[in-house]
C-alpha atoms as a PDB file:
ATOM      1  CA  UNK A   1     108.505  90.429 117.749  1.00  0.00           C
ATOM      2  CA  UNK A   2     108.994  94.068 117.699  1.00  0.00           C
ATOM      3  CA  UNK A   3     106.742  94.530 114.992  1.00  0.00           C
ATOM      4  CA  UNK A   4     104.134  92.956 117.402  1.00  0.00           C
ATOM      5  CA  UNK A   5     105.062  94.982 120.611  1.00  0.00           C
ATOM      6  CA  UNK A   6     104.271  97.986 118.026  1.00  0.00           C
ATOM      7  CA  UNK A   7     101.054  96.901 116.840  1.00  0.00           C
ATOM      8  CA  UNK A   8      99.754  96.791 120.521  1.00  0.00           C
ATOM      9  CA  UNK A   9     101.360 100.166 121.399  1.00  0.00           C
ATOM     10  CA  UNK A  10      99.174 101.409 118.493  1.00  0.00           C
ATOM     11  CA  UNK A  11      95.679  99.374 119.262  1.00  0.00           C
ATOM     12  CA  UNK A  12      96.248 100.760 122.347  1.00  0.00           C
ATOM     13  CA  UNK A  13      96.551 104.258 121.898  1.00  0.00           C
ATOM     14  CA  UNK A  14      93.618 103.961 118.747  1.00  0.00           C
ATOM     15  CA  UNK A  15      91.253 102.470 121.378  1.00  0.00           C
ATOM     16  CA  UNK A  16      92.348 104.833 123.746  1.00  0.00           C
ATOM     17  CA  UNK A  17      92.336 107.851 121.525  1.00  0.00           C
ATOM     18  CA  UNK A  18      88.597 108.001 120.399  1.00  0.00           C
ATOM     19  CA  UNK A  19      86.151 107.055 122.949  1.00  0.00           C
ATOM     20  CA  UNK A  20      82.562 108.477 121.035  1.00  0.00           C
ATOM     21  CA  UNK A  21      80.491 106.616 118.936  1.00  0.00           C
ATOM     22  CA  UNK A  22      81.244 106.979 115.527  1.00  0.00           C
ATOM     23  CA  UNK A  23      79.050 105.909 112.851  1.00  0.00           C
ATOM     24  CA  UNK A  24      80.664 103.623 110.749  1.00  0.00           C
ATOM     25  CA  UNK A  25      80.343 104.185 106.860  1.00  0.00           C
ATOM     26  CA  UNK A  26      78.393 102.454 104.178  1.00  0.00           C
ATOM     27  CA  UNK A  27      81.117 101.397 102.400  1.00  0.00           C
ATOM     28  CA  UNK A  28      84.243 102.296 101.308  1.00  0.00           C
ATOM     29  CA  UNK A  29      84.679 106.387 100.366  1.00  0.00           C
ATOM     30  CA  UNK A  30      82.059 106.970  96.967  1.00  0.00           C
ATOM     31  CA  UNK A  31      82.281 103.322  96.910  1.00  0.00           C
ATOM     32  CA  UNK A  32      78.427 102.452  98.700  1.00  0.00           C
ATOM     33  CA  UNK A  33      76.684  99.126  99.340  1.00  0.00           C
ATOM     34  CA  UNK A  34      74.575  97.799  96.973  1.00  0.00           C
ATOM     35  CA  UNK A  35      76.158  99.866  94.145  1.00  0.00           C
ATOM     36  CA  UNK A  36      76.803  98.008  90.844  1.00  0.00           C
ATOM     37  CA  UNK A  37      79.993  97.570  89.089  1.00  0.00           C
ATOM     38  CA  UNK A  38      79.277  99.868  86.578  1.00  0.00           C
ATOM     39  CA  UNK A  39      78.036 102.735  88.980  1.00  0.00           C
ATOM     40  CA  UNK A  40      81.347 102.625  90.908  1.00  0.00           C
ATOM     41  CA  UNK A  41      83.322 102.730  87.114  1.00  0.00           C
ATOM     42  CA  UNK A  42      80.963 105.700  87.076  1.00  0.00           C
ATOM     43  CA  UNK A  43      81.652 107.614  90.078  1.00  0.00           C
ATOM     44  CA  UNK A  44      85.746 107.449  90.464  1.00  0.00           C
ATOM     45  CA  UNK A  45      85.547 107.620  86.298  1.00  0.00           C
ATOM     46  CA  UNK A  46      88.055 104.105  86.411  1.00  0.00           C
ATOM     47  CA  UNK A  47      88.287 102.143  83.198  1.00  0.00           C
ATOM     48  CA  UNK A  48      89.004  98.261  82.975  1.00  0.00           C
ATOM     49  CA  UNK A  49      93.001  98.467  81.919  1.00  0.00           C
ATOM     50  CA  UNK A  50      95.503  96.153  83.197  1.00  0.00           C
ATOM     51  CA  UNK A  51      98.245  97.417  84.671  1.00  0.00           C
ATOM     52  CA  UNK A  52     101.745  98.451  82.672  1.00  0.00           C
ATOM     53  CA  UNK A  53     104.249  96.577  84.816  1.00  0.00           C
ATOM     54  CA  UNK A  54     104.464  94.970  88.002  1.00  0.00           C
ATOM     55  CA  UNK A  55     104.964  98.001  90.285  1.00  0.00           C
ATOM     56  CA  UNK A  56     102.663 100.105  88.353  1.00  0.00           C
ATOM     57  CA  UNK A  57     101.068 102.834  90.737  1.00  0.00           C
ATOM     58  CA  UNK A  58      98.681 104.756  88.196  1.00  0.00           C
ATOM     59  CA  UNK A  59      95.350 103.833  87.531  1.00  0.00           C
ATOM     60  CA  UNK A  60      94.832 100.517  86.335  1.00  0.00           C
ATOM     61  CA  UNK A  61      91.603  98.082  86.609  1.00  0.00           C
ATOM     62  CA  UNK A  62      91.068  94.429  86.282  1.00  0.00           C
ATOM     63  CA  UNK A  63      88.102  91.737  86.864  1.00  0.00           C
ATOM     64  CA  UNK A  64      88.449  88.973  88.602  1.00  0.00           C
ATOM     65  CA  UNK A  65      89.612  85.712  89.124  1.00  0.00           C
ATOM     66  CA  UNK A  66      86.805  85.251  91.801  1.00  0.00           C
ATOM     67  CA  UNK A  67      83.267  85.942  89.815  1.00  0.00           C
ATOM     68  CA  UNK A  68      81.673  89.905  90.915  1.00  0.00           C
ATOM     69  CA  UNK A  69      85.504  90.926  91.572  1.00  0.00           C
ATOM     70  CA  UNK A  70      86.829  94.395  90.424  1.00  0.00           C
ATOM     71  CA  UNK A  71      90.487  95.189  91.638  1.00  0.00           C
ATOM     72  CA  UNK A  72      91.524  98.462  91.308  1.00  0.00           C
ATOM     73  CA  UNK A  73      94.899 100.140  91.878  1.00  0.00           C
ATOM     74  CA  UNK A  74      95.505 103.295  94.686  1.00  0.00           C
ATOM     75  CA  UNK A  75      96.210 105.761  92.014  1.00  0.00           C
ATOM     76  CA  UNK A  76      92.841 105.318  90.238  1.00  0.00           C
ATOM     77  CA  UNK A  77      91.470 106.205  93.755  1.00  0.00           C
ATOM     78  CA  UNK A  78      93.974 108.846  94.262  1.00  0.00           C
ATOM     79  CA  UNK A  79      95.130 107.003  97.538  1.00  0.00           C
ATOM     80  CA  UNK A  80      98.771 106.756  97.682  1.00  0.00           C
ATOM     81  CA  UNK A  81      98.849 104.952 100.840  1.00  0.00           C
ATOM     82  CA  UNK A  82      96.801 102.155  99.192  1.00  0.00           C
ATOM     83  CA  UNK A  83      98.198  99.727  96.972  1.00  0.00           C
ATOM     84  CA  UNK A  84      94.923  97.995  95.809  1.00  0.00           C
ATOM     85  CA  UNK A  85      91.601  97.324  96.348  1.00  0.00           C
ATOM     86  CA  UNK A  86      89.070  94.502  95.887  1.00  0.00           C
ATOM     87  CA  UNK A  87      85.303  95.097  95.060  1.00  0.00           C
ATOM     88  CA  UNK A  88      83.122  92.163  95.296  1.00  0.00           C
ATOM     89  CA  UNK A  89      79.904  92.606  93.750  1.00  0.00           C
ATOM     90  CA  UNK A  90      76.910  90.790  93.870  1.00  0.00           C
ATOM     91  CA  UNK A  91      74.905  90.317  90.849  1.00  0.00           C
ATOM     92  CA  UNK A  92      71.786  91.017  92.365  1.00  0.00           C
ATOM     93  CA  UNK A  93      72.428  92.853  96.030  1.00  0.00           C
ATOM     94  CA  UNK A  94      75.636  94.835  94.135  1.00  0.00           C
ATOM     95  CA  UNK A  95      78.691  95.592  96.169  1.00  0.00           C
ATOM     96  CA  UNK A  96      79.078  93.653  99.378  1.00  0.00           C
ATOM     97  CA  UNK A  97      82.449  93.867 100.367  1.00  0.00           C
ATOM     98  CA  UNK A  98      85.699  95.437 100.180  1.00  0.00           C
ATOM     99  CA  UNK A  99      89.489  94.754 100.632  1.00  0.00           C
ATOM    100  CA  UNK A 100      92.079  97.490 100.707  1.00  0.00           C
ATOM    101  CA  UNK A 101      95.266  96.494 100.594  1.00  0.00           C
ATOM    102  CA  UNK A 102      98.115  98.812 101.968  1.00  0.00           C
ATOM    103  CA  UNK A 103     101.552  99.409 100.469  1.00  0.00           C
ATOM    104  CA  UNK A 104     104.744  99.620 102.771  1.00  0.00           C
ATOM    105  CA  UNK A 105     103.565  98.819 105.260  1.00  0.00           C
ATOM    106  CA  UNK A 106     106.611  97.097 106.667  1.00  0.00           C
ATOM    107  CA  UNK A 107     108.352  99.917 106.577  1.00  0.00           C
ATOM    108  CA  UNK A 108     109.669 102.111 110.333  1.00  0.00           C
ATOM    109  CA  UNK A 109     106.687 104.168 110.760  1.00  0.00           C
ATOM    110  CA  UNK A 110     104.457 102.941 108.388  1.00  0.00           C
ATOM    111  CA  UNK A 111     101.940 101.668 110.748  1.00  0.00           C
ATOM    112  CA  UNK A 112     102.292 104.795 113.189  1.00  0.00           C
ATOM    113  CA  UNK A 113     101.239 106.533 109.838  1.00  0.00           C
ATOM    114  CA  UNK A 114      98.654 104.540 108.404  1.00  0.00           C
ATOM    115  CA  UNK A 115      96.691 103.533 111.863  1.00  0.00           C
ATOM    116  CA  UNK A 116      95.436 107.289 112.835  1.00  0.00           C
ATOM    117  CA  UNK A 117      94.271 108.336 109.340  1.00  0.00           C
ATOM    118  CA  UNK A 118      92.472 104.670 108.388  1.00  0.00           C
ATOM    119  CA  UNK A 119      90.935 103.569 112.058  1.00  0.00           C
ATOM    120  CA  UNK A 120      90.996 106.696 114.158  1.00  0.00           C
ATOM    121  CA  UNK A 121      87.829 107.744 112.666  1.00  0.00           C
ATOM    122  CA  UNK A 122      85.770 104.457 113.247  1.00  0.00           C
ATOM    123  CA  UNK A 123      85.725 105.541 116.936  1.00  0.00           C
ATOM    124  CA  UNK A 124      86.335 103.161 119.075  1.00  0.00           C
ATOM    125  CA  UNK A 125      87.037  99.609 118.276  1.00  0.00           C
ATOM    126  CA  UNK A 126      84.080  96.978 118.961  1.00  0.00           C
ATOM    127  CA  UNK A 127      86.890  94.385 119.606  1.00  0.00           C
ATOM    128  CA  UNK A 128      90.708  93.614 119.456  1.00  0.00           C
ATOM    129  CA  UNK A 129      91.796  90.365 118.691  1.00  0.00           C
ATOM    130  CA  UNK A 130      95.363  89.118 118.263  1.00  0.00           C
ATOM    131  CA  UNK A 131      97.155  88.842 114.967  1.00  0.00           C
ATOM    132  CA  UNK A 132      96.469  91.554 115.764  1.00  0.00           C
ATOM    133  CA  UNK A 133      92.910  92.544 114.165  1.00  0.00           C
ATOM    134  CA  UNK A 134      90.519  95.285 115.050  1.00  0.00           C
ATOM    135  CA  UNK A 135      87.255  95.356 114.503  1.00  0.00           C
ATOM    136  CA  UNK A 136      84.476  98.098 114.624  1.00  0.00           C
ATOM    137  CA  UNK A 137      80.741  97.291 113.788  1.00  0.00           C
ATOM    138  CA  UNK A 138      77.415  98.722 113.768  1.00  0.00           C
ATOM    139  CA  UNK A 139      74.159  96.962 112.604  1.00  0.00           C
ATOM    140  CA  UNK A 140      74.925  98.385 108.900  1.00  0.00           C
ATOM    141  CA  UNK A 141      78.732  97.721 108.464  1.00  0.00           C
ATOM    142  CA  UNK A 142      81.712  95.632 109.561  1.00  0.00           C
ATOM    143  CA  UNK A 143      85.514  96.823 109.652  1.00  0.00           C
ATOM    144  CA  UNK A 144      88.451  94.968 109.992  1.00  0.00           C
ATOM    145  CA  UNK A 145      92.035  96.344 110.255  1.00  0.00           C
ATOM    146  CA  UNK A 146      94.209  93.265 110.013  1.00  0.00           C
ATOM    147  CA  UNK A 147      98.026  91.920 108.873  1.00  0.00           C
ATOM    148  CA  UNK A 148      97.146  89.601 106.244  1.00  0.00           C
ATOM    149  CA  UNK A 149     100.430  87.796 106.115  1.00  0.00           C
ATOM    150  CA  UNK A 150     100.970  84.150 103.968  1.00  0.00           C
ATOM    151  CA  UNK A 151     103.348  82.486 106.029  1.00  0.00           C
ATOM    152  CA  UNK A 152     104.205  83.624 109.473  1.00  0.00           C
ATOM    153  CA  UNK A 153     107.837  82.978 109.238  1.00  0.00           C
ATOM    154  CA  UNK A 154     108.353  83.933 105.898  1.00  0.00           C
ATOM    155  CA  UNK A 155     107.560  87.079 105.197  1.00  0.00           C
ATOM    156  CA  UNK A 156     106.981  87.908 101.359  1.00  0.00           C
ATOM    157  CA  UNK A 157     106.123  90.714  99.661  1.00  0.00           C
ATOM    158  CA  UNK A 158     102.226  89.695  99.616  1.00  0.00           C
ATOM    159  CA  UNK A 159     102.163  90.333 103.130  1.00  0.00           C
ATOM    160  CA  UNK A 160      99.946  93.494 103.327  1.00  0.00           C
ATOM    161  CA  UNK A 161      98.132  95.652 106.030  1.00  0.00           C
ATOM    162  CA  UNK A 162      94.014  95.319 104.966  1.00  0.00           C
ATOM    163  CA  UNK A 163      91.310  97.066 105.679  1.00  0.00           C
ATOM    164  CA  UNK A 164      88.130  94.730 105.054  1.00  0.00           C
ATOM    165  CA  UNK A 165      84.640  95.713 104.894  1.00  0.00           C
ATOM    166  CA  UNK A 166      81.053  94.593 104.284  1.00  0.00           C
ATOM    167  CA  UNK A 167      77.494  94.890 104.579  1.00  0.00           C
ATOM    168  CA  UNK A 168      76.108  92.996 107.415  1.00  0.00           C
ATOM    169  CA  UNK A 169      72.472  93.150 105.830  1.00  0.00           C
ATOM    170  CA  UNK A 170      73.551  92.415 102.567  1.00  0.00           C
ATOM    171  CA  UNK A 171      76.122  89.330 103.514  1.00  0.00           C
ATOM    172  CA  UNK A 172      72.700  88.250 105.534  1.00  0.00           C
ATOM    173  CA  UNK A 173      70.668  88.437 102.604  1.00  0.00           C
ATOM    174  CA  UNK A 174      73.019  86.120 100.368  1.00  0.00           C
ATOM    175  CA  UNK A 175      73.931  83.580 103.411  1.00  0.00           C
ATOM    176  CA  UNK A 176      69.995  83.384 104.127  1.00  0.00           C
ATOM    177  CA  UNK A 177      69.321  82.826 100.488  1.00  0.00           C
ATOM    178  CA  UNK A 178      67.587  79.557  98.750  1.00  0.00           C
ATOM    179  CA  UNK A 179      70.057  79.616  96.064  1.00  0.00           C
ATOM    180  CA  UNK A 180      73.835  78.657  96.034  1.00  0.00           C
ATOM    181  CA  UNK A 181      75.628  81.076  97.479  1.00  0.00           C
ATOM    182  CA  UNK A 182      77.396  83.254  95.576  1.00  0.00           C
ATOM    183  CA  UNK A 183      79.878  85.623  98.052  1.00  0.00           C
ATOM    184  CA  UNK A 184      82.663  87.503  96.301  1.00  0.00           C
ATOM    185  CA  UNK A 185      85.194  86.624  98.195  1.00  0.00           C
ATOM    186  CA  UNK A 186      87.582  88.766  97.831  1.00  0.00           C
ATOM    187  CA  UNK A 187      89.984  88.154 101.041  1.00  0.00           C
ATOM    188  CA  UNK A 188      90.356  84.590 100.326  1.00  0.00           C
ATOM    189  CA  UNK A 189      91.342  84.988  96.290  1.00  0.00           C
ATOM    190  CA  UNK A 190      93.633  82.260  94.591  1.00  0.00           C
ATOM    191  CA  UNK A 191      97.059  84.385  94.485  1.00  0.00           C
ATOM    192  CA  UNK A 192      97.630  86.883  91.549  1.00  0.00           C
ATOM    193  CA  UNK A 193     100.564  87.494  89.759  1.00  0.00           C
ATOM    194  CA  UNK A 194      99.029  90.765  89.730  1.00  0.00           C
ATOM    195  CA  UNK A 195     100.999  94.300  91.144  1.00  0.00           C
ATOM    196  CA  UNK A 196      98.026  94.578  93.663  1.00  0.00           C
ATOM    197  CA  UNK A 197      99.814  91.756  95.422  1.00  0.00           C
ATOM    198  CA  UNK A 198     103.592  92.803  94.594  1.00  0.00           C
ATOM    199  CA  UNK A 199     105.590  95.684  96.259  1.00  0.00           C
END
C-alpha cells in the first residue's frame, strides 16, 4: 500500500512538474526505429555474449526466445540504473519496440530517483492509468512507464519498473499487413532464467 500512495505522490508531481509539449523520441537513446539488428550492434559497439553469472552487470548480449529479440544488459549501454533491455526487431520494418527493464527498483527512493531522470523529459503525460502506468504519445511514438509485477501478492525478484516503447507507424504497418503477423513481443516473453530478469 505504501508503495502505491508513493507512486501517486510521484505521477503527481511528474504531471505537475512539466507542463510543455515535449517531443517524444524516436526510439530509445542511439537506438532509432526502423534500425536493424546489426546497425544497433553497430552503434553502442555490443557483441552477442551471454552473460558470466546471474547478477552479471557488464556488457553481455543475447537473442531471443521470441523471434527479432535482442536483450542487452545496462552496462553494455552504460546505464547503471537499467538492468536490461529488450529490442524487438522486425525483419523487414527493423526495430519496433523496446523494453527497459529497471534494477532496484524496490528499493526506499528508488522510484523518487528513477521517475525525474526517465519521464520528466517526455513532458507531460498523455494519460495516467492505475497500476499505476503513464503514458505519453505523439503520432510517431508511444511511452509507457509501468510496474510490471508477476503476481500481485507475491512479489519476486522479476518484478521490475519498465519503460516500454514503440513505433506507432511501424506497429500500424505490421498489424495492417496481409501476412501473419509477426510482432516482437518483447513485454509478453516466456520467462528467462536469464540475469535480465534476476536481481
Amino acid at each position: 500500500m505504501k508503495k502505491k500512495v508513493k507512486w501517486i505522490a510521484m505521477i503527481f508531481l511528474l504531471a505537475a512538474g512539466v507542463e510543455a509539449e515535449a517531443a517524444l523520441p524516436s526510439g530509445f537513446g542511439k537506438a532509432t526505429w526502423g534500425m536493424t539488428q546489426q546497425e544497433f550492434m553497430s552503434v553502442h559497439k555490443v557483441q552477442l555474449a551471454p552473460p558470466k553469472q546471474m547478477n552479471d552487470a557488464g556488457p553481455w548480449a543475447v537473442q531471443g526466445p521470441a523471434p527479432g529479440e535482442l536483450t542487452v544488459s545496462g552496462g553494455a549501454l552504460g546505464e547503471p540504473d537499467i538492468r536490461s533491455v529488450s529490442l524487438g526487431f522486425h525483419p523487414e520494418l527493423g526495430l519496433t519496440i523496446i523494453h527497459v527493464r529497471f534494477r532496484d527498483t524496490n528499493h526506499p527512493g528508488e522510484l523518487e530517483k528513477l521517475l525525474p531522470k526517465w519521464g520528466g523529459p517526455y513532458g507531460k503525460p498523455k494519460e495516467q492509468r492505475p497500476g499505476p502506468t503513464i503514458i505519453w504519445e505523439d503520432e510517431k511514438t508511444h511511452i509507457e512507464l509501468t510496474y510490471h509485477t508477476v503476481s500481485p501478492r507475491h512479489p519476486t525478484p522479476s518484478d521490475h519498473l519498465a519503460l516500454v516503447l514503440w513505433s506507432i507507424p511501424l506497429m500500424e504497418k505490421i498489424e495492417a499487413s496481409e501476412e501473419e503477423a509477426h510482432i516482437p513481443d518483447v513485454e509478453k516473453l516466456v520467462p528467462l532464467q536469464e540475469p535480465h530478469l534476476q536481481d
